[in-house]
Protein backbone atom coordinates (compact mmCIF):
# COMPACT_ATOMS: atom_id res chain seq x y z
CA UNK A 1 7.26 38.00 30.30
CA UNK A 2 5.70 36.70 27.15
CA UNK A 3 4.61 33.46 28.61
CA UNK A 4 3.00 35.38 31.33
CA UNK A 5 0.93 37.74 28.49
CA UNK A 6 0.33 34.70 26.92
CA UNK A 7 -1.44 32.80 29.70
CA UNK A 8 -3.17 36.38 30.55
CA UNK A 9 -4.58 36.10 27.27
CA UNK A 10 -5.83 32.58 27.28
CA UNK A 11 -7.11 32.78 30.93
CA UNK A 12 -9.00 35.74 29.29
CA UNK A 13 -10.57 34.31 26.72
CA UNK A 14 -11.57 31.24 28.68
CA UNK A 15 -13.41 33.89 31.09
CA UNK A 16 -15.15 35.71 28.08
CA UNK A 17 -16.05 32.66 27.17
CA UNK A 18 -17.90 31.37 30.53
CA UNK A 19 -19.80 34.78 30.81
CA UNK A 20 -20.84 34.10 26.90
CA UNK A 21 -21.83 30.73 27.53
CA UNK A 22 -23.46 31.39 30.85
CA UNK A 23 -25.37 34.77 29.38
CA UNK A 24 -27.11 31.82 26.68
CA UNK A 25 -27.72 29.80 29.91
CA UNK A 26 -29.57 32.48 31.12
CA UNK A 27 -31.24 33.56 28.50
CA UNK A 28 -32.28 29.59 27.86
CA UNK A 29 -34.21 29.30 31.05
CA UNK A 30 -36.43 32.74 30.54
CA UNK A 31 -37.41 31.66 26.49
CA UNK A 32 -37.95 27.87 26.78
CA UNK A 33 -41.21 28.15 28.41
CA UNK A 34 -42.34 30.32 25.17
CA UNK A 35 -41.12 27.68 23.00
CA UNK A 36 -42.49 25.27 25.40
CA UNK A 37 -45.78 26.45 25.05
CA UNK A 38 -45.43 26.44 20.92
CA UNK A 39 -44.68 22.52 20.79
CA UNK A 40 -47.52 21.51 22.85
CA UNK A 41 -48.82 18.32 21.64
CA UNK A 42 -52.10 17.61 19.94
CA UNK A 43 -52.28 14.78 21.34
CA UNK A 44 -56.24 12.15 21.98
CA UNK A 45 -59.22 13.18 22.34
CA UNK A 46 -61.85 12.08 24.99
CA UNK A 47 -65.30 12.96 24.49
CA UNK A 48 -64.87 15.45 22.55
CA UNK A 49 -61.97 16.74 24.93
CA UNK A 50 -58.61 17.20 23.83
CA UNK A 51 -56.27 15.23 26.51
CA UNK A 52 -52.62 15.92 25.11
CA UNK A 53 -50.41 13.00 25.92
CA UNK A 54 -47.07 14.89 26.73
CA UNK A 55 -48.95 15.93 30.03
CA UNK A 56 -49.46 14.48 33.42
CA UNK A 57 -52.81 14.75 34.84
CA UNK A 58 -54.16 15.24 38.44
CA UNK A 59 -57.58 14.09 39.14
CA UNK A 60 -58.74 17.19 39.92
CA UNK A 61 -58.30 18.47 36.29
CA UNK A 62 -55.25 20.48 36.28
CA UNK A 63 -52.21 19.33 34.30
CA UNK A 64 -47.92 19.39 34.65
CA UNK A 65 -45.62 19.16 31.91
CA UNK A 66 -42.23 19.02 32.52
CA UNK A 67 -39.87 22.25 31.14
CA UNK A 68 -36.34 20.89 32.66
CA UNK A 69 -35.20 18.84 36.01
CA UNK A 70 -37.63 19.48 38.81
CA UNK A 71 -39.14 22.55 36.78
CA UNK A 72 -42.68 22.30 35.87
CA UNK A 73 -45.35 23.90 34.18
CA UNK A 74 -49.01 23.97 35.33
CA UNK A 75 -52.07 24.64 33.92
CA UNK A 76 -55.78 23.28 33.45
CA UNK A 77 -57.65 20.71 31.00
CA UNK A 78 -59.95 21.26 28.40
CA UNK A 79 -62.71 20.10 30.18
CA UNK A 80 -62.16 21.80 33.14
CA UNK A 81 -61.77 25.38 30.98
CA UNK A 82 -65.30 24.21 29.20
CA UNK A 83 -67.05 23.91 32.57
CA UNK A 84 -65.50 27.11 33.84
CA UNK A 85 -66.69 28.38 30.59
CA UNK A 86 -66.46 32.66 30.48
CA UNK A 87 -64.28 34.02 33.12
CA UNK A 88 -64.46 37.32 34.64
CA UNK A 89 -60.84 37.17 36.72
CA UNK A 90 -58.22 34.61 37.54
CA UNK A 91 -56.20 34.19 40.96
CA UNK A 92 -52.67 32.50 40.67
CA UNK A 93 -50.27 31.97 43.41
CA UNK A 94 -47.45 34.16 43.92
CA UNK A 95 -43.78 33.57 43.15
CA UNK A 96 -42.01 31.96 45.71
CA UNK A 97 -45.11 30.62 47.52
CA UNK A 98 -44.35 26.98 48.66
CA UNK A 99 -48.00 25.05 47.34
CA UNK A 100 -48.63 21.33 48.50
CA UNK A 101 -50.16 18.80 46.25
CA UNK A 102 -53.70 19.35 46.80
CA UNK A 103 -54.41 22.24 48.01
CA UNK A 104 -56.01 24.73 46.46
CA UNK A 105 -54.16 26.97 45.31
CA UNK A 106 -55.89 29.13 42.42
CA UNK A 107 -59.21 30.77 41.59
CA UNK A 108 -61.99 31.53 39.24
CA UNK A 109 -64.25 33.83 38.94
CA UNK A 110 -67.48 34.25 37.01
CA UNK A 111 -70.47 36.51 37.80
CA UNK A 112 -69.71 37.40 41.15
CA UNK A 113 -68.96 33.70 42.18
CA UNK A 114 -65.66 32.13 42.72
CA UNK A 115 -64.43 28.33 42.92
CA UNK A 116 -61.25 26.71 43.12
CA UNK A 117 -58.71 24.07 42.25
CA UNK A 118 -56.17 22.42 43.36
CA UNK A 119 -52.42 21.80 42.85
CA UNK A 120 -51.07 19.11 40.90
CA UNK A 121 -48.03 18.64 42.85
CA UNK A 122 -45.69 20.03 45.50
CA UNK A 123 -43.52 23.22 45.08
CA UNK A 124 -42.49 26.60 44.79
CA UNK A 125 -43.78 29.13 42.21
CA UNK A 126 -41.49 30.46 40.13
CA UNK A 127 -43.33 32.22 37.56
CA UNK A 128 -47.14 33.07 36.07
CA UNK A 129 -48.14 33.99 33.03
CA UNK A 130 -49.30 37.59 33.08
CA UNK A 131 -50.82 37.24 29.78
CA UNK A 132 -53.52 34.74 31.02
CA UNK A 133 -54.26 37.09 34.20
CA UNK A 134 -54.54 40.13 31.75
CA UNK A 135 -57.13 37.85 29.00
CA UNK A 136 -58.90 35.28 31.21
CA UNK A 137 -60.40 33.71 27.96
CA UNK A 138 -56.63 32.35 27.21
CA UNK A 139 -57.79 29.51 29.04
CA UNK A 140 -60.30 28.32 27.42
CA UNK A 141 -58.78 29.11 23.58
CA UNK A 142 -55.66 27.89 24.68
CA UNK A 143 -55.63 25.68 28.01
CA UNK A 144 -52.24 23.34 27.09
CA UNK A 145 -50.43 26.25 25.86
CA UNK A 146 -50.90 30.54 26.05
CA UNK A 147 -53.50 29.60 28.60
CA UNK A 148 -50.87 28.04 31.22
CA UNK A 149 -51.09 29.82 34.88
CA UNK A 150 -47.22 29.05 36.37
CA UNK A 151 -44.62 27.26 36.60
CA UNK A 152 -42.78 25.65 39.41
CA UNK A 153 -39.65 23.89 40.88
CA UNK A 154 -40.27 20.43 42.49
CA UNK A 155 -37.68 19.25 44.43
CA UNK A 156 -38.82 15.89 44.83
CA UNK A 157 -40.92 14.70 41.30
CA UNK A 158 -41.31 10.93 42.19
CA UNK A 159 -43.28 10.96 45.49
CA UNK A 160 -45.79 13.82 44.03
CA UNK A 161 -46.61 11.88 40.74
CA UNK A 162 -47.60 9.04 43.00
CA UNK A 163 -51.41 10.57 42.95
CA UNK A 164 -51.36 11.88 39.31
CA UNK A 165 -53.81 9.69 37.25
CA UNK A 166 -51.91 6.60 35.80
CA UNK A 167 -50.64 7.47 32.33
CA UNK A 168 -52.73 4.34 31.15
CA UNK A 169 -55.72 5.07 32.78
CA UNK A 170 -55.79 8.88 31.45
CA UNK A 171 -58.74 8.23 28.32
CA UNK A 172 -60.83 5.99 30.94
CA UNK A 173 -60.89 9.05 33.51
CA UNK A 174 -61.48 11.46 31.22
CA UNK A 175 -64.68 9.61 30.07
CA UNK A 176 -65.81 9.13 33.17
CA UNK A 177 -65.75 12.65 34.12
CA UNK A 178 -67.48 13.62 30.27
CA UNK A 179 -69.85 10.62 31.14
CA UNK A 180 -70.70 12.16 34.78
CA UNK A 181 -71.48 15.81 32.64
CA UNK A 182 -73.93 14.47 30.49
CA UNK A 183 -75.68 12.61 33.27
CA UNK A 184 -76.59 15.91 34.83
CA UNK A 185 -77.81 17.21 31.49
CA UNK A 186 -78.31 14.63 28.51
CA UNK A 187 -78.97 17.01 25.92
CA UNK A 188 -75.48 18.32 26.27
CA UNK A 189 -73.67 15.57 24.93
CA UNK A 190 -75.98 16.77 21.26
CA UNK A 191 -75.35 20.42 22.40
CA UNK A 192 -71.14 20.05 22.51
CA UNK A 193 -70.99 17.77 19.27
CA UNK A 194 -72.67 20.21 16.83
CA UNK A 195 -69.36 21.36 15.73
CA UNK A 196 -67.25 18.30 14.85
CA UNK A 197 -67.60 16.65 18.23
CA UNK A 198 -65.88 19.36 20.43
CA UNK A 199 -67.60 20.58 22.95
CA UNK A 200 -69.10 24.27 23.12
CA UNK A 201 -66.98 27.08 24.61
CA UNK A 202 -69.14 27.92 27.63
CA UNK A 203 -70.60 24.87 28.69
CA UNK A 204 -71.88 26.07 32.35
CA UNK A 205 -74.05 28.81 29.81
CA UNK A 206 -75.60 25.36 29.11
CA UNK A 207 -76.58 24.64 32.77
CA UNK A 208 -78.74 27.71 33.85
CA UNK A 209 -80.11 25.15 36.75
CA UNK A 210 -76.95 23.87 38.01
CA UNK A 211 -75.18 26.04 40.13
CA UNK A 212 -71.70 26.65 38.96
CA UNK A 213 -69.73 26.32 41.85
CA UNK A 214 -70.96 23.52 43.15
CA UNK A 215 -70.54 21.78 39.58
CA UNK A 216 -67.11 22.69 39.19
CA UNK A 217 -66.30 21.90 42.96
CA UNK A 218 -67.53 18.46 42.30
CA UNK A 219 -65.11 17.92 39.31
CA UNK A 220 -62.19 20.37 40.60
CA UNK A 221 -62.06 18.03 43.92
CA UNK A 222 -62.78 20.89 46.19
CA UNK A 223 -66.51 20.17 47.78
């Protein structure tokens, strides 16, 4: 009878301690993004335009950093939230919804106009960030890290990162797209550099002339 209380005892403590252990799992997976977002990475700068190196870029100018195995987080570049510039509302996928690299799968919208971009890679959406839906200008304060829009799991991470830009060819797109800007208005490259080189908060409040959405449908890979 004793040896029986006594394995009762130990297979109970071996159970508390699964549920204990699996209760920190749990709680792991719903605070890492938070801290995720906190050790975003300063990272180069491009033209004025920050260009973190712990991401992975898509040429259309949203980003993916990886959170854990085949979970990802998604959001937009710096020079993609300058040429949105002052947002009236954003439009995010919904959880669960299976997205395909490349489609366009969230919105922006300014002054009674809307454009749209596309997604970095293949997968299901398993979160957004409420906080950026609530305060639009998160994304342009913030765009690596409060400003994220959702996160997803990627079942398969090698064939999608085929058509992310090449990690060493990252600075020479990044020019090129700053480069094409300024062609369409040379007095912006003066205009963003007035502060230290970065570029102004609201740069389509620079180009009256230029219609928005076609500008950012050029960039966004959406025309």
């Amino acid at each position: 009878m004793t040896v029986i209380l006594v394995l009762a005892t130990f297979l109970a403590f071996i159970a508390l301690d699964y549920l204990l252990n699996r209760r920190r799992e749990v709680a792991t997976v719903w605070v890492e993004p938070s801290r995720a977002v906190e050790r975003a990475s300063a990272g180069e700068y491009v033209g004025g335009f920050q260009v973190p190196g712990d991401r992975s870029y898509h040429p259309g100018h949203s980003w993916l950093a990886e959170e854990r195995q085949n979970v990802v987080r998604v959001g937009i570049d710096e020079f993609a939230a300058a040429v949105l510039g002052k947002l009236d509302k954003i439009s995010l996928p919904s959880r669960g919804q299976w997205i395909r690299q490349g489609q366009k799968a969230f919105s922006f919208s300014r002054d009674g106009k809307e454009t749209q971009m596309v997604s970095p890679t293949e997968g299901e959406v398993l979160a957004v960030n409420p906080e950026v839906l609530q305060n639009p200008g998160l994304l342009r304060r913030d765009p690596y890290g409060a400003g994220w829009l959702f996160t997803m799991n990627v079942p398969d991470e090698e064939s999608t990162s085929r058509n992310l830009v090449p990690k060493g060819l990252i600075a020479e797109w990044m020019r090129d797209a700053v480069d094409r800007l300024y062609a369409r208005q040379p007095q912006l490259a003066g205009a963003v550099a007035a502060d230290g080189g970065r570029p102004a908060e609201d740069l389509a409040s620079l180009l009256p002339e230029i219609d928005w959405q076609e500008l950012t449908a050029e960039f966004f890979l959406t025309v």
